[in-house]
N, C-alpha and C. Protein backbone atom coordinates (compact mmCIF):
# COMPACT_ATOMS: atom_id res chain seq x y z
N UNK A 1 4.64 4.36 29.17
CA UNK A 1 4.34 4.72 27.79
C UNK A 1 2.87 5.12 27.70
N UNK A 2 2.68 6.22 27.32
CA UNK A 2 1.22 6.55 26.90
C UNK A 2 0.45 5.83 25.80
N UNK A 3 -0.50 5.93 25.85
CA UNK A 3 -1.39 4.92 24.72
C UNK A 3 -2.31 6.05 24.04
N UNK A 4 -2.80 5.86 22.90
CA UNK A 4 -3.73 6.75 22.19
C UNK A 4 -4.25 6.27 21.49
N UNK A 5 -5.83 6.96 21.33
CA UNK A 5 -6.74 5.88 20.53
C UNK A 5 -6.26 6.14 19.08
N UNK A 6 -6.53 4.94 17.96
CA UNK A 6 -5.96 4.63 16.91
C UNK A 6 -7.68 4.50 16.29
N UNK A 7 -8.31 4.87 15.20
CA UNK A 7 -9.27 4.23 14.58
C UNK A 7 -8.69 3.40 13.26
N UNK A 8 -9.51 2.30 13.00
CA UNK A 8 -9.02 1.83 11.62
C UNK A 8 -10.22 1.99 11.07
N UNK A 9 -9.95 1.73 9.65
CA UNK A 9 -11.06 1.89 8.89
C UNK A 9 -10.79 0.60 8.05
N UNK A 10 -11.86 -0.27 7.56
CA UNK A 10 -11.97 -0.97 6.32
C UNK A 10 -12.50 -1.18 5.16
N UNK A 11 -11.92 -1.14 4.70
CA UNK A 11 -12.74 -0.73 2.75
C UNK A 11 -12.56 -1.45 2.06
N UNK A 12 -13.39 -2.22 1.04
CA UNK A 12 -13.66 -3.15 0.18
C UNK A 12 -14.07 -2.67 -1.14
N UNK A 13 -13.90 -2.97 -2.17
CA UNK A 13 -14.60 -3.40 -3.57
C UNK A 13 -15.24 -4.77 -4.26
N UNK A 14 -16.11 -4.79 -4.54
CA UNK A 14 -17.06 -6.22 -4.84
C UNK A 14 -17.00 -6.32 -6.01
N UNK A 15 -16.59 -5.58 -6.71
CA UNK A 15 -16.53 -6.01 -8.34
C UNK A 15 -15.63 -5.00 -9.13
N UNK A 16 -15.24 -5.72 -10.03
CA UNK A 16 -14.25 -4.55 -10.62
C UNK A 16 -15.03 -3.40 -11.17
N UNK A 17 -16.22 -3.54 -11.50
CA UNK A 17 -16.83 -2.40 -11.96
C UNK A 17 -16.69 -0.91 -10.75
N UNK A 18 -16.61 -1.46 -9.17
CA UNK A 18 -16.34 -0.43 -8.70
C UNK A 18 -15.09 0.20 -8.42
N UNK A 19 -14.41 0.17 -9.08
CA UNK A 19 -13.43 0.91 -9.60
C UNK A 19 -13.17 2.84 -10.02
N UNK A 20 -12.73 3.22 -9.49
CA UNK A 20 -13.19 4.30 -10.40
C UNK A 20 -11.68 5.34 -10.35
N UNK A 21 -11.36 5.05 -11.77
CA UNK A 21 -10.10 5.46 -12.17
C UNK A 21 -9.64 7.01 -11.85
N UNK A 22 -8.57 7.48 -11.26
CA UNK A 22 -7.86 8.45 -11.03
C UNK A 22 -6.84 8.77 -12.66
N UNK A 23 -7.24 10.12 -13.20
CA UNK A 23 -6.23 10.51 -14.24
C UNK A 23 -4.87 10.35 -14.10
N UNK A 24 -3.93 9.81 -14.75
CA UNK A 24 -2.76 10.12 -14.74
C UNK A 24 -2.03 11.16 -14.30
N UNK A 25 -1.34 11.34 -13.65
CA UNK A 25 -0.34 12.87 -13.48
C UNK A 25 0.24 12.94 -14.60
N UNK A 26 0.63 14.74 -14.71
CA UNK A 26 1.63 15.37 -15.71
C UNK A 26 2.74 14.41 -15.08
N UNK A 27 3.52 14.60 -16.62
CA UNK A 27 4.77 14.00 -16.48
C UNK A 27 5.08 12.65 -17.00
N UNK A 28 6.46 12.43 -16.52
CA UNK A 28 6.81 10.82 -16.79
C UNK A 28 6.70 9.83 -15.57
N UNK A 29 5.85 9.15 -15.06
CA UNK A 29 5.26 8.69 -14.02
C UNK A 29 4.76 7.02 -14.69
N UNK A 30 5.65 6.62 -13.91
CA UNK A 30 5.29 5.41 -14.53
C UNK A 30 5.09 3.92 -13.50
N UNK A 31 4.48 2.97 -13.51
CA UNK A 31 3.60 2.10 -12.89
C UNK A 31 4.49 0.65 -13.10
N UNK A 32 5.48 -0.06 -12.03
CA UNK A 32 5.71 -1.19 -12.85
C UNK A 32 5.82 -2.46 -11.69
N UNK A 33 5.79 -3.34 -12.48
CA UNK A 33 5.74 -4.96 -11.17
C UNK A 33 7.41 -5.01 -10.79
N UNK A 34 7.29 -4.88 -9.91
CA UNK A 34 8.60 -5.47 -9.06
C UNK A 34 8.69 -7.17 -9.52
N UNK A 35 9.46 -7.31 -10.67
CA UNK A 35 9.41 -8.30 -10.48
C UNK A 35 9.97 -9.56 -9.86
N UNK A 36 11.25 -9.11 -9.50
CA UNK A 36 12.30 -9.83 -8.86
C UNK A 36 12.33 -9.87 -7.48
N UNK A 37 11.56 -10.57 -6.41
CA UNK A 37 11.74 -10.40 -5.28
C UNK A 37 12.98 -9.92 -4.43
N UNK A 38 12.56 -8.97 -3.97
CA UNK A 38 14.35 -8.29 -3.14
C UNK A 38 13.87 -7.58 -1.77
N UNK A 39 14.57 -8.05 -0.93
CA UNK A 39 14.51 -7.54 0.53
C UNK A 39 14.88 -6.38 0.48
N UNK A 40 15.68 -6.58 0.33
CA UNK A 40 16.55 -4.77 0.40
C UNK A 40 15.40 -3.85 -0.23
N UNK A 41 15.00 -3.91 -1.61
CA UNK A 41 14.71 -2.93 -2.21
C UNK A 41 13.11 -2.72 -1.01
N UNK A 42 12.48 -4.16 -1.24
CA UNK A 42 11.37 -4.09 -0.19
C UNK A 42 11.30 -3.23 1.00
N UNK A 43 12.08 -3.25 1.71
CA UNK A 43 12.77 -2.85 2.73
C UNK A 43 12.33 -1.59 2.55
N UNK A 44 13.23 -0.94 1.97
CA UNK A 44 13.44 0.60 1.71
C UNK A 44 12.64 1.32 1.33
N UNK A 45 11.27 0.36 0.00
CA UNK A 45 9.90 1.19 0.21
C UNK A 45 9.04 1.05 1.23
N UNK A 46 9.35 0.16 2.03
CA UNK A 46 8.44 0.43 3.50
C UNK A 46 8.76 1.27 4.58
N UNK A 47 10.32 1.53 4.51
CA UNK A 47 10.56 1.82 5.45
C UNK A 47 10.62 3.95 5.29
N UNK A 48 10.64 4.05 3.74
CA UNK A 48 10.57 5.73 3.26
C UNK A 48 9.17 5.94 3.44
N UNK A 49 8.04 5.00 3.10
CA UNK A 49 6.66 5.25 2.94
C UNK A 49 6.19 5.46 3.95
N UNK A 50 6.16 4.58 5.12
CA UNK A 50 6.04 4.82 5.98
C UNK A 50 6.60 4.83 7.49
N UNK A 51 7.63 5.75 7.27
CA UNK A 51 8.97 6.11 8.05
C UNK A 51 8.15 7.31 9.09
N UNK A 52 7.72 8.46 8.26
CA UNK A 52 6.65 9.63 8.99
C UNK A 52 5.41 9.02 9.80
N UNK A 53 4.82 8.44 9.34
CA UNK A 53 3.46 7.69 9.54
C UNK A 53 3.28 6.64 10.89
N UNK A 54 4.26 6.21 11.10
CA UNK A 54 4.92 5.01 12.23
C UNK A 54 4.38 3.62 12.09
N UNK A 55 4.80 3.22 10.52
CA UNK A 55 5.05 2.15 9.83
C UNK A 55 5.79 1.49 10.48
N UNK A 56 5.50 0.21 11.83
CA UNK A 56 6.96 -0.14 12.28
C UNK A 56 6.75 -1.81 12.86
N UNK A 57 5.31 -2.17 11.99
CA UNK A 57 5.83 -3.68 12.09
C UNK A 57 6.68 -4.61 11.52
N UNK A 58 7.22 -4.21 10.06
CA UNK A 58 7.88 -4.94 9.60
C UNK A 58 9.17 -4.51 10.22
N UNK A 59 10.04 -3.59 10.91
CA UNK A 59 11.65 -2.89 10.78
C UNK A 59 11.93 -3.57 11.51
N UNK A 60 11.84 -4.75 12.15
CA UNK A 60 12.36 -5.99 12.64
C UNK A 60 12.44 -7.09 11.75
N UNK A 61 11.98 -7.07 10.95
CA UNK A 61 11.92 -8.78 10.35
C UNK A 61 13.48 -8.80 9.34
N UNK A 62 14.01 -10.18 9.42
CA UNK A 62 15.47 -10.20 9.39
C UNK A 62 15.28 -10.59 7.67
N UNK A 63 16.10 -10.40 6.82
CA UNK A 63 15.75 -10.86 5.39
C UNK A 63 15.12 -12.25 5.14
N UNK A 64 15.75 -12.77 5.66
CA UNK A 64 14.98 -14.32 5.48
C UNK A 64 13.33 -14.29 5.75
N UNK A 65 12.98 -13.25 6.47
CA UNK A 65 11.21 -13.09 6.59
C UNK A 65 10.69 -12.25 5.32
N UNK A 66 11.78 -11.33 5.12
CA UNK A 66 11.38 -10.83 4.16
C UNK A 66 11.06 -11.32 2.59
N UNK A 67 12.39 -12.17 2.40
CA UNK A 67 12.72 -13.50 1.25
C UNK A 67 11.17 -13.92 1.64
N UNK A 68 10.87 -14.60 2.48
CA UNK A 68 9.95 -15.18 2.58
C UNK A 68 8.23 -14.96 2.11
N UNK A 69 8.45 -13.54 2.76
CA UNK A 69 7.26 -12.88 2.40
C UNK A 69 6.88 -12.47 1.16
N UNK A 70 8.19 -11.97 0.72
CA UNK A 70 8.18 -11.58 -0.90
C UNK A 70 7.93 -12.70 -1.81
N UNK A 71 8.26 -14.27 -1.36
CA UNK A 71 8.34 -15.68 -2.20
C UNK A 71 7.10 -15.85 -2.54
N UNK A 72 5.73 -15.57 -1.64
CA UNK A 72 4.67 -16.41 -1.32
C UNK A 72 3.63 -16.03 -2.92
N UNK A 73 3.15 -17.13 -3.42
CA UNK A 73 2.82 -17.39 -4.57
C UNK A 73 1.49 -16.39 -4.82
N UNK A 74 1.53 -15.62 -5.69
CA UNK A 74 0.43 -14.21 -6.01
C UNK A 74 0.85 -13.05 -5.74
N UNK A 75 1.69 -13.02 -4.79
CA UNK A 75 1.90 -11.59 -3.84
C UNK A 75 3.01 -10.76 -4.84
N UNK A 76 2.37 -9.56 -5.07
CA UNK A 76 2.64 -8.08 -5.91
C UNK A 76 3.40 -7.08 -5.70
N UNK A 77 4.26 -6.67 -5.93
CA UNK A 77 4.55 -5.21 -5.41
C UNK A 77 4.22 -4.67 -7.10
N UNK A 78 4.16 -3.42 -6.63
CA UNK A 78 3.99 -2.69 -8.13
C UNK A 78 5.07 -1.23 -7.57
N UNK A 79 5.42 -0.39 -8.40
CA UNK A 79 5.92 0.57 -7.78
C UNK A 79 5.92 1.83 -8.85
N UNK A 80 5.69 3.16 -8.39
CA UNK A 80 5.46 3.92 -8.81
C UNK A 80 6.95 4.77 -9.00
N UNK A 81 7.04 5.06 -10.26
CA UNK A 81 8.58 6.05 -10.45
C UNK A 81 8.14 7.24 -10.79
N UNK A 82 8.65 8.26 -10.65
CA UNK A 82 8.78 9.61 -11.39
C UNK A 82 9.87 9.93 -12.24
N UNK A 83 9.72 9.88 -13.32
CA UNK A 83 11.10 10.09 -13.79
C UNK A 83 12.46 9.19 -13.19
N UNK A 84 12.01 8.03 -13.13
CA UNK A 84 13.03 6.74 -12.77
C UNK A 84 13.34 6.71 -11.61
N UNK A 85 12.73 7.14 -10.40
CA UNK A 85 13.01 7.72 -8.99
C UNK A 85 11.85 7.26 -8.33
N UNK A 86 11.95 6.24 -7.65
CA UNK A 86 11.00 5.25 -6.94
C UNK A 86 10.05 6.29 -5.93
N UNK A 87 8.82 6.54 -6.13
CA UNK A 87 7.76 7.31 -5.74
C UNK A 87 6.82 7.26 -4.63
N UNK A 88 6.50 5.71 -4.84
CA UNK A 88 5.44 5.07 -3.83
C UNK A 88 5.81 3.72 -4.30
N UNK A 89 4.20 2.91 -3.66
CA UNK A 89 4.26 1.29 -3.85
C UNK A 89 2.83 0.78 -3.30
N UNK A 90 2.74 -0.29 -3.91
CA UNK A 90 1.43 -0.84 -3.69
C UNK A 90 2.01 -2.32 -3.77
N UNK A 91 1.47 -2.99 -2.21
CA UNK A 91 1.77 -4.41 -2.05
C UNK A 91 0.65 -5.54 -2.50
N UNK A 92 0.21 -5.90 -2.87
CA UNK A 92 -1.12 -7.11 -2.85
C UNK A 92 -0.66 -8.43 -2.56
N UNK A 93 -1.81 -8.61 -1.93
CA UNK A 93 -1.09 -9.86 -0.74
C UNK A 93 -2.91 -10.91 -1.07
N UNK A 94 -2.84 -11.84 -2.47
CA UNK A 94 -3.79 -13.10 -1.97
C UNK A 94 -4.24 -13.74 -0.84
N UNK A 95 -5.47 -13.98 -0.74
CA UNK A 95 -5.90 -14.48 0.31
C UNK A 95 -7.10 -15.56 -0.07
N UNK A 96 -8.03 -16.59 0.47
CA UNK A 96 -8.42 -17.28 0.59
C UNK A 96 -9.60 -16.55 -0.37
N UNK A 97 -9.97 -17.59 -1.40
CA UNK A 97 -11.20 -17.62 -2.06
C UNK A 97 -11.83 -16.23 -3.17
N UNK A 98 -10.72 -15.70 -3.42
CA UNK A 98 -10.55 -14.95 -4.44
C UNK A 98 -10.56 -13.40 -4.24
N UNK A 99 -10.18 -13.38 -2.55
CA UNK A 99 -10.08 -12.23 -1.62
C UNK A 99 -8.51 -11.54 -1.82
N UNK A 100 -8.29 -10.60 -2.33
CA UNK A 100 -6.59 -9.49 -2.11
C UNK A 100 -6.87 -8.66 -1.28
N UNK A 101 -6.14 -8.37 -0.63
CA UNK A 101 -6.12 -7.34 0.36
C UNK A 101 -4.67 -6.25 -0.38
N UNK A 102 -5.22 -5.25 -0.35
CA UNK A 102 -3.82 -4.22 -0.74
C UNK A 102 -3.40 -3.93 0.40
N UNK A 103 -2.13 -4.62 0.77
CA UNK A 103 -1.77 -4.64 2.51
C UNK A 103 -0.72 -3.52 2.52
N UNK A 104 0.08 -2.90 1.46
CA UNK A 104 0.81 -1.61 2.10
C UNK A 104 0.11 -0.77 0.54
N UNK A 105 -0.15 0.11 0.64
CA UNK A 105 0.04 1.28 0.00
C UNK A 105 0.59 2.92 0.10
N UNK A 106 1.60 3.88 -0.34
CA UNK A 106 1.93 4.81 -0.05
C UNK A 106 2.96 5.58 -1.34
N UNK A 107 3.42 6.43 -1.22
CA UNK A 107 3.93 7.34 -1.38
C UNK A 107 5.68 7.58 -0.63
N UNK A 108 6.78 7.74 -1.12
CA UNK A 108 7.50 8.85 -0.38
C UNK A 108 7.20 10.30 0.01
N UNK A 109 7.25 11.31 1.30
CA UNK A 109 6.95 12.37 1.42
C UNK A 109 7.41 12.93 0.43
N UNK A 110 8.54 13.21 -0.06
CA UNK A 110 8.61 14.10 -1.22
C UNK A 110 7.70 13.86 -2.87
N UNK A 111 7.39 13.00 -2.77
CA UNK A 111 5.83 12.89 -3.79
C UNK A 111 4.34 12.72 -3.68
N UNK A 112 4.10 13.08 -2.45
CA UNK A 112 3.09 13.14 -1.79
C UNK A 112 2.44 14.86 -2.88
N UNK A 113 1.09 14.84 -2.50
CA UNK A 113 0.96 16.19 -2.91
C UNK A 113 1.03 16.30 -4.46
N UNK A 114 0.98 15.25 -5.23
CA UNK A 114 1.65 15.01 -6.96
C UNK A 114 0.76 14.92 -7.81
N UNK A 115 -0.81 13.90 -6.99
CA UNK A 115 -1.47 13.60 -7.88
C UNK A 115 -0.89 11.86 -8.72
N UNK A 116 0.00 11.07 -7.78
CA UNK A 116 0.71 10.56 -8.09
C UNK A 116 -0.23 9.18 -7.43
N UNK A 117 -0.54 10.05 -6.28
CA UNK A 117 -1.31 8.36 -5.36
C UNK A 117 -2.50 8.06 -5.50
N UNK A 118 -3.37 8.90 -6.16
CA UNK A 118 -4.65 8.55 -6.70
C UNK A 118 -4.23 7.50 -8.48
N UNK A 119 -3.09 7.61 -8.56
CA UNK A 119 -2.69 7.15 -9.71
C UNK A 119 -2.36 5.51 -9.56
N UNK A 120 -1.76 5.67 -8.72
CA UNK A 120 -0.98 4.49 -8.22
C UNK A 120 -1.86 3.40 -7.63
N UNK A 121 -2.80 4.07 -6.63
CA UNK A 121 -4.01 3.18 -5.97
C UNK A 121 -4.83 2.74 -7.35
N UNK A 122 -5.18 3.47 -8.29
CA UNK A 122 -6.13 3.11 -9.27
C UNK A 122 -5.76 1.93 -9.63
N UNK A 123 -4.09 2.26 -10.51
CA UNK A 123 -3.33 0.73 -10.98
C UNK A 123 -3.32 -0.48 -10.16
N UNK A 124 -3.00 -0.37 -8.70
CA UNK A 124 -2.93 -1.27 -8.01
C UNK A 124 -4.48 -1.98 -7.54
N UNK A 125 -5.37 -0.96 -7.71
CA UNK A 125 -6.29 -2.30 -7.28
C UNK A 125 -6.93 -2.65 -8.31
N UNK A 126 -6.85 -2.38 -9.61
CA UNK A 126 -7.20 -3.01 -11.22
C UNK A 126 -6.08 -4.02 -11.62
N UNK A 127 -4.34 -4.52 -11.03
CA UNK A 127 -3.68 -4.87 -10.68
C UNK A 127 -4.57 -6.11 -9.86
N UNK A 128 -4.93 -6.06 -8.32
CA UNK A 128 -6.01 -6.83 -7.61
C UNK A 128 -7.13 -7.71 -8.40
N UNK A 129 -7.44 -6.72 -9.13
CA UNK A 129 -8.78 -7.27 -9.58
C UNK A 129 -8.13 -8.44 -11.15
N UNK A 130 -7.39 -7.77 -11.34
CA UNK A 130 -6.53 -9.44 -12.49
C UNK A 130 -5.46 -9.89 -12.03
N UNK A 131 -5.23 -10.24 -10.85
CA UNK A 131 -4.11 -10.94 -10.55
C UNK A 131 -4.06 -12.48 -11.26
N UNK A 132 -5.46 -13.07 -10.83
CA UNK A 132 -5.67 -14.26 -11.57
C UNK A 132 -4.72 -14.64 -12.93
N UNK A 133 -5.01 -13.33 -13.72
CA UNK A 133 -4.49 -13.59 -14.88
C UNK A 133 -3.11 -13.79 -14.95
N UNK A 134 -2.53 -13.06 -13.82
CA UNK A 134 -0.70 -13.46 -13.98
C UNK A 134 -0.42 -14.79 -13.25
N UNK A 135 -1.34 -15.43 -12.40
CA UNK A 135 -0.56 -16.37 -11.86
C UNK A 135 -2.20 -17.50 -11.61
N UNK A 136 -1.68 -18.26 -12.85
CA UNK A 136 -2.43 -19.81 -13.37
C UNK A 136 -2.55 -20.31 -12.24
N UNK A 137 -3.93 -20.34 -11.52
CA UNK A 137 -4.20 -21.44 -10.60
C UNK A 137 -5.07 -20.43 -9.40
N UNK A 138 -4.57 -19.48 -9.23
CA UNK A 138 -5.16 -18.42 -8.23
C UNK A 138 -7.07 -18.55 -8.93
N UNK A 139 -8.05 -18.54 -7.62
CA UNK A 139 -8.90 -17.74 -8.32
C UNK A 139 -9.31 -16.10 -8.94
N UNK A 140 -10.01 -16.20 -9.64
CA UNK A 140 -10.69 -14.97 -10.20
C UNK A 140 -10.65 -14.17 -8.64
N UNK A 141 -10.63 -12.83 -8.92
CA UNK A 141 -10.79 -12.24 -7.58
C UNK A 141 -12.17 -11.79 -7.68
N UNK A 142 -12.38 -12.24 -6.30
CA UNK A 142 -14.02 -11.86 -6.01
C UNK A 142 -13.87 -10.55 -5.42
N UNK A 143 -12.79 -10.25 -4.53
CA UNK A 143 -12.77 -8.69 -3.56
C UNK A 143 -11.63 -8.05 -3.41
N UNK A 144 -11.35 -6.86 -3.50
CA UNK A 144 -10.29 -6.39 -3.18
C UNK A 144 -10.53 -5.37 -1.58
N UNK A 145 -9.80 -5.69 -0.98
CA UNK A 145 -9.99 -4.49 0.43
C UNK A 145 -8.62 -4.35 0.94
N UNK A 146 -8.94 -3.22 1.61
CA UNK A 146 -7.45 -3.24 2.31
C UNK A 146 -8.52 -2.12 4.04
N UNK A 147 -7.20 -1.42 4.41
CA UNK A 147 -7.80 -0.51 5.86
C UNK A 147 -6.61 0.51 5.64
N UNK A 148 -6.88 1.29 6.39
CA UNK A 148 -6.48 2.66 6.75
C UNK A 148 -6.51 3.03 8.51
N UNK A 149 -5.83 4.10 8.99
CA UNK A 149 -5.93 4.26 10.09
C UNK A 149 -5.90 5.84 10.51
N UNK A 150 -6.38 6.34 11.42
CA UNK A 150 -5.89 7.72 11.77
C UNK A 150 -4.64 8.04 11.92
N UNK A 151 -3.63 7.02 12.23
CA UNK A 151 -2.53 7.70 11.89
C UNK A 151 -1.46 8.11 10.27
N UNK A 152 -2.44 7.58 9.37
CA UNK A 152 -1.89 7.55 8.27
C UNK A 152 -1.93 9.04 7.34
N UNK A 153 -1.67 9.16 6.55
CA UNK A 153 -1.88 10.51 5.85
C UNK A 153 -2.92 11.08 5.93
N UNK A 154 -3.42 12.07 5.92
CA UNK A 154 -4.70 12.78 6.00
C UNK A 154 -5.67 12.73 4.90
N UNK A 155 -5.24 12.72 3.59
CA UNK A 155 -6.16 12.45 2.21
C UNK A 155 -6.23 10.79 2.15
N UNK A 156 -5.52 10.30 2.75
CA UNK A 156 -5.90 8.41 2.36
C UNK A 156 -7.47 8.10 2.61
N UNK A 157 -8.27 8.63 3.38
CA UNK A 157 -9.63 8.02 3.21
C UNK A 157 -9.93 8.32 2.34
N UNK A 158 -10.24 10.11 1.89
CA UNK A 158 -10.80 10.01 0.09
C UNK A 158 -10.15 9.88 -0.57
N UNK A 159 -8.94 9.75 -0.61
CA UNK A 159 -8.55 8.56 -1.91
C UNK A 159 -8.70 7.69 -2.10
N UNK A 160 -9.11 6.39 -1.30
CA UNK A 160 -9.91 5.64 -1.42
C UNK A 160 -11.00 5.14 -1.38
N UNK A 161 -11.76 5.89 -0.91
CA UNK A 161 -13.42 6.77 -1.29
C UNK A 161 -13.32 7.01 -2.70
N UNK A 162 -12.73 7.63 -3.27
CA UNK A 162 -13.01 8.37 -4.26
C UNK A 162 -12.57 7.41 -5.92
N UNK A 163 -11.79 6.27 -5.52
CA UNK A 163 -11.49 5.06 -5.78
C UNK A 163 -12.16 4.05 -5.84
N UNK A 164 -13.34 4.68 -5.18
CA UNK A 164 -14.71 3.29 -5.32
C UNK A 164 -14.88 2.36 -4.21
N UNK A 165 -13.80 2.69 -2.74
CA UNK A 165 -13.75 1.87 -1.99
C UNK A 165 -14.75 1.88 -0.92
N UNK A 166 -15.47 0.94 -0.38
CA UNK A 166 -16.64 1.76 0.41
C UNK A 166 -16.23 0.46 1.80
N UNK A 167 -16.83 1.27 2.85
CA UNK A 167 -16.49 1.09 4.45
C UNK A 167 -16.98 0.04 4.58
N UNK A 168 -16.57 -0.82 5.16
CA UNK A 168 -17.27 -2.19 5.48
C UNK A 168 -16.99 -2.28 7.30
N UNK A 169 -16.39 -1.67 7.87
CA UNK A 169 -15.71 -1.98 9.21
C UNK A 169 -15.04 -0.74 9.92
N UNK A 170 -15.07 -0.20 11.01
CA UNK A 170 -14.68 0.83 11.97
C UNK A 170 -13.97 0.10 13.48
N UNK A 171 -12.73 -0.03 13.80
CA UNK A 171 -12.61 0.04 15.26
C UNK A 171 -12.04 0.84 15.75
N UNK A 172 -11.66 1.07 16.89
CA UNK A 172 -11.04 2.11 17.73
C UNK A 172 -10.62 1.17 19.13
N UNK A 173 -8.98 0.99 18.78
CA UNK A 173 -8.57 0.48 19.50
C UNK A 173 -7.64 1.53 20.59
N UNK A 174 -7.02 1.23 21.59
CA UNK A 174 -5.61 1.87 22.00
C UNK A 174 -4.04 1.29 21.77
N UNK A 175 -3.68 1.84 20.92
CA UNK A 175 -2.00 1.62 21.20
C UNK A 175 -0.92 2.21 21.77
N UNK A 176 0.29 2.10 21.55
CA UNK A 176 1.33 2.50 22.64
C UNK A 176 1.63 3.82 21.43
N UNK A 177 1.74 4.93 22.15
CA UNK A 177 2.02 6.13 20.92
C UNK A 177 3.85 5.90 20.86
N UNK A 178 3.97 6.12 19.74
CA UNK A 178 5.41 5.93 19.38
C UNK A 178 5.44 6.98 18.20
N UNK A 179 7.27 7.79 18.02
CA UNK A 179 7.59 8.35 17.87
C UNK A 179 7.59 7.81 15.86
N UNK A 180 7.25 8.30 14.72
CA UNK A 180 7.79 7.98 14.16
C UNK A 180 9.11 7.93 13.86
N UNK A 181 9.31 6.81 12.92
CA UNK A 181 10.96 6.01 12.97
C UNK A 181 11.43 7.17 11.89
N UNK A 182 10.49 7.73 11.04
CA UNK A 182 11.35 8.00 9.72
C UNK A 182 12.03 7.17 9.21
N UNK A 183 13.07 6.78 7.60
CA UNK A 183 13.33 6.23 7.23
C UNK A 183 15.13 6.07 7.78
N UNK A 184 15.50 7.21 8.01
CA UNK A 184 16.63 7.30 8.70
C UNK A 184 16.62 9.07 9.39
N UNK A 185 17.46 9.19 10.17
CA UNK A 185 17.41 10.74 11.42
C UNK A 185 17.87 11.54 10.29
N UNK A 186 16.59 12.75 9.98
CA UNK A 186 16.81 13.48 9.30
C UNK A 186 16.39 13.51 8.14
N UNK A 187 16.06 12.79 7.82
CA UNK A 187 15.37 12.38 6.57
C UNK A 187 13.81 13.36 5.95
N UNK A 188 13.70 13.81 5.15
CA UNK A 188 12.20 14.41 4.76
C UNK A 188 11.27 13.87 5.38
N UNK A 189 10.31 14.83 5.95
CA UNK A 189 10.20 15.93 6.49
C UNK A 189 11.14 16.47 7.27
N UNK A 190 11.94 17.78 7.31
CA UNK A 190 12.67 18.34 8.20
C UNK A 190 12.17 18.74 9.57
């Protein structure tokens, strides 16, 4: 198996003031909490979002990891519709001392290109920055960060650049190059 270098990137916000809101898209585009934990549905936005991209640590984990993961006390999905047609998603995942990490964010390919994910990232990390408020006992969030990688979409750094997110961290590791999975054979992109 060949290996190829991978860079990550890491990006942080220190206060909600650095924030910096993306306009709404035309249309009916709408922003909402998953509220009912569900594997399946989970599932299926990880696995469309990043199906192209070679999203492929979770496509092993059996529902019960997933139940699991989805249970854990703070943790967010939000999800983006177009006209009632599931778009993207933004995960937030609590962490120690008033730290979120936005651990998946994306798009389906066919809404990519919309003006939809500068929308979605905005909500989700102003989402981050009051989680506190939905769930009594969490602290205030002191940071929101998440990372990015070269293999991910090509506009994801300035969209989150341009989002207020600024670099805190660079590596460049090697991994095993793998084929993306797509969400199923055949699937968008043709």
């Amino acid at each position: 198996m060949t290996n190829i270098p991978v860079t990550t990137w890491s990006l942080e916000q220190t206060a909600p003031t650095d924030l910096l809101p993306a306009a709404a898209p035309d249309g009916d585009v709408r922003i909402v909490r998953s509220e009912v934990p569900s594997p399946e549905f989970s599932r299926f936005l990880y696995a469309s979002v990043g199906g192209d991209i070679r999203w492929i640590d979770r496509l092993g984990w059996t529902y019960a990891r997933w139940a699991e993961h989805l249970g854990r006390r703070g943790a967010e999905t939000w999800v983006a519709y177009d006209r009632g047609t599931p778009a993207g998603y933004v995960e937030l995942d609590p962490q120690d001392d008033g730290v979120v990490e936005i651990i998946y964010f994306g798009l389906l390919p066919a809404f990519r290109g919309r003006r939809i994910g500068g929308h979605l990232l905005s909500q989700g990390a102003a989402r981050a920055w009051d989680l506190a408020d939905r769930w009594p006992g969490l602290p205030p969030t002191k940071r929101v960060w998440l990372h990015t990688c070269s293999l991910d979409g090509e506009h994801a750094m300035a969209n989150y650049q341009r989002r207020g997110f600024t670099l805190f961290d660079t590596k460049v590791e090697e991994e095993p190059e793998v084929a993306a999975p797509g969400p199923w054979p055949g699937a968008y992109p043709a």
